[in-house]
Protein backbone atom coordinates (compact mmCIF):
# COMPACT_ATOMS: atom_id res chain seq x y z
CA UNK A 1 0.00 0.00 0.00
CA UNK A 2 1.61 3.50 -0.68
CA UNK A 3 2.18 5.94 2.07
CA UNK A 4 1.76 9.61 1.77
CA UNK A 5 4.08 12.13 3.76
CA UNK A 6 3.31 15.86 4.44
CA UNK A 7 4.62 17.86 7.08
CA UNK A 8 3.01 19.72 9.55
CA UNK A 9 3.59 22.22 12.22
CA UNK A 10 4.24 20.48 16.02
CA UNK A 11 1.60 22.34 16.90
CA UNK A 12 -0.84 20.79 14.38
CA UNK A 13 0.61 17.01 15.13
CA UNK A 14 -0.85 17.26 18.38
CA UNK A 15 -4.20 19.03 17.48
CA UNK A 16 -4.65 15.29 15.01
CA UNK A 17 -3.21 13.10 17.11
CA UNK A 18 -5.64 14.30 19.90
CA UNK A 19 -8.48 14.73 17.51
CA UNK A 20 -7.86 10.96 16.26
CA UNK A 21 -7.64 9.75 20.05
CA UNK A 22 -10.93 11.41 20.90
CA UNK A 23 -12.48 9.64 17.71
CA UNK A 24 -10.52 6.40 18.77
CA UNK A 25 -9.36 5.87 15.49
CA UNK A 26 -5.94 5.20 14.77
CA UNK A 27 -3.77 8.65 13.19
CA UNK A 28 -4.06 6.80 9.57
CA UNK A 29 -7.85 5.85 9.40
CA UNK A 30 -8.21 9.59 10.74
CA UNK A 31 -6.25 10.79 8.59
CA UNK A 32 -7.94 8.95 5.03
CA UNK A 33 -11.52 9.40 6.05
CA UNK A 34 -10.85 13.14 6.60
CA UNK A 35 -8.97 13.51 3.29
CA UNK A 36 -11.35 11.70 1.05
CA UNK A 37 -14.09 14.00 2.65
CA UNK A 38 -15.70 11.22 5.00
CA UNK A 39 -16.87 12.40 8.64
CA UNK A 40 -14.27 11.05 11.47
CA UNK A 41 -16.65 9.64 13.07
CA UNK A 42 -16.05 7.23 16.43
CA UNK A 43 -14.61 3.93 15.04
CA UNK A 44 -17.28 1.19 15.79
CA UNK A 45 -17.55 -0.43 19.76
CA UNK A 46 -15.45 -3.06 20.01
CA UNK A 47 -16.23 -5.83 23.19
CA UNK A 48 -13.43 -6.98 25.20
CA UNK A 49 -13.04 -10.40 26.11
CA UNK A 50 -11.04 -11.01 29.69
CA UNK A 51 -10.03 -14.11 31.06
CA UNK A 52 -11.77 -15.21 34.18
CA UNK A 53 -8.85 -15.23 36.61
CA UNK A 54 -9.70 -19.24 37.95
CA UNK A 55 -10.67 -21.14 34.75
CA UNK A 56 -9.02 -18.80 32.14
CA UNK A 57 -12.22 -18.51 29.89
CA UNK A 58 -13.12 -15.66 28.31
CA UNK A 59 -16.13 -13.25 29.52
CA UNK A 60 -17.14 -10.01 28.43
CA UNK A 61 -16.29 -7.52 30.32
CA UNK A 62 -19.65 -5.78 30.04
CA UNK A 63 -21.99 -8.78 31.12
CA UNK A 64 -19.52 -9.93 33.98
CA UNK A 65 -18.14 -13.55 33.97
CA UNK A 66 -20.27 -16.35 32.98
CA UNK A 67 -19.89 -18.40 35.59
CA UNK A 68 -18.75 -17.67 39.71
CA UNK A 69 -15.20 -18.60 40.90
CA UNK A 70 -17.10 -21.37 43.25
CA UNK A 71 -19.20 -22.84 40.31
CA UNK A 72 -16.00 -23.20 38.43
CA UNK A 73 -14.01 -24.84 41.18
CA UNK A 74 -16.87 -27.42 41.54
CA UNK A 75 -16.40 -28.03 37.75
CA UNK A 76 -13.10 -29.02 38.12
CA UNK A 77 -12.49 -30.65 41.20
CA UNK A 78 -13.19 -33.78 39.52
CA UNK A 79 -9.40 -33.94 37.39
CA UNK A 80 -7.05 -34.56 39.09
């Protein structure tokens, strides 16, 4: 993919760099939807998965684990 270079005031780097942040859009997808005259707007939501600290599955972190530290301790206290 090419990459385009243009230089810019230090000023004006952190004036896009913040704007991008605020966005949450990374400086280059800022940077190309502004140029080809497409609103900045907010990148799409993404949902983090976190790994329940007993079992090491995965939960979202906006629902809360699946299952409780004792229900998961029951589940496998029969291995060994």
């Amino acid at each position: 993919m090419p990459t385009l270079t243009f230089k810019v005031t230090a000023e004006q780097d952190r004036a896009v760099r913040l704007a991008a942040r605020q966005k949450k859009l990374s400086l280059s997808d800022y940077l190309r939807r502004a140029a080809m005259g497409e609103k900045p707007s907010a990148a799409p939501r993404v949902r983090l998965a976190r790994a329940h600290k007993v079992s090491g599955l995965s939960f979202s972190g906006d629902t809360g684990p699946l299952l409780t530290d004792e229900a998961i301790r029951e589940a496998l206290a029969d291995f060994p």
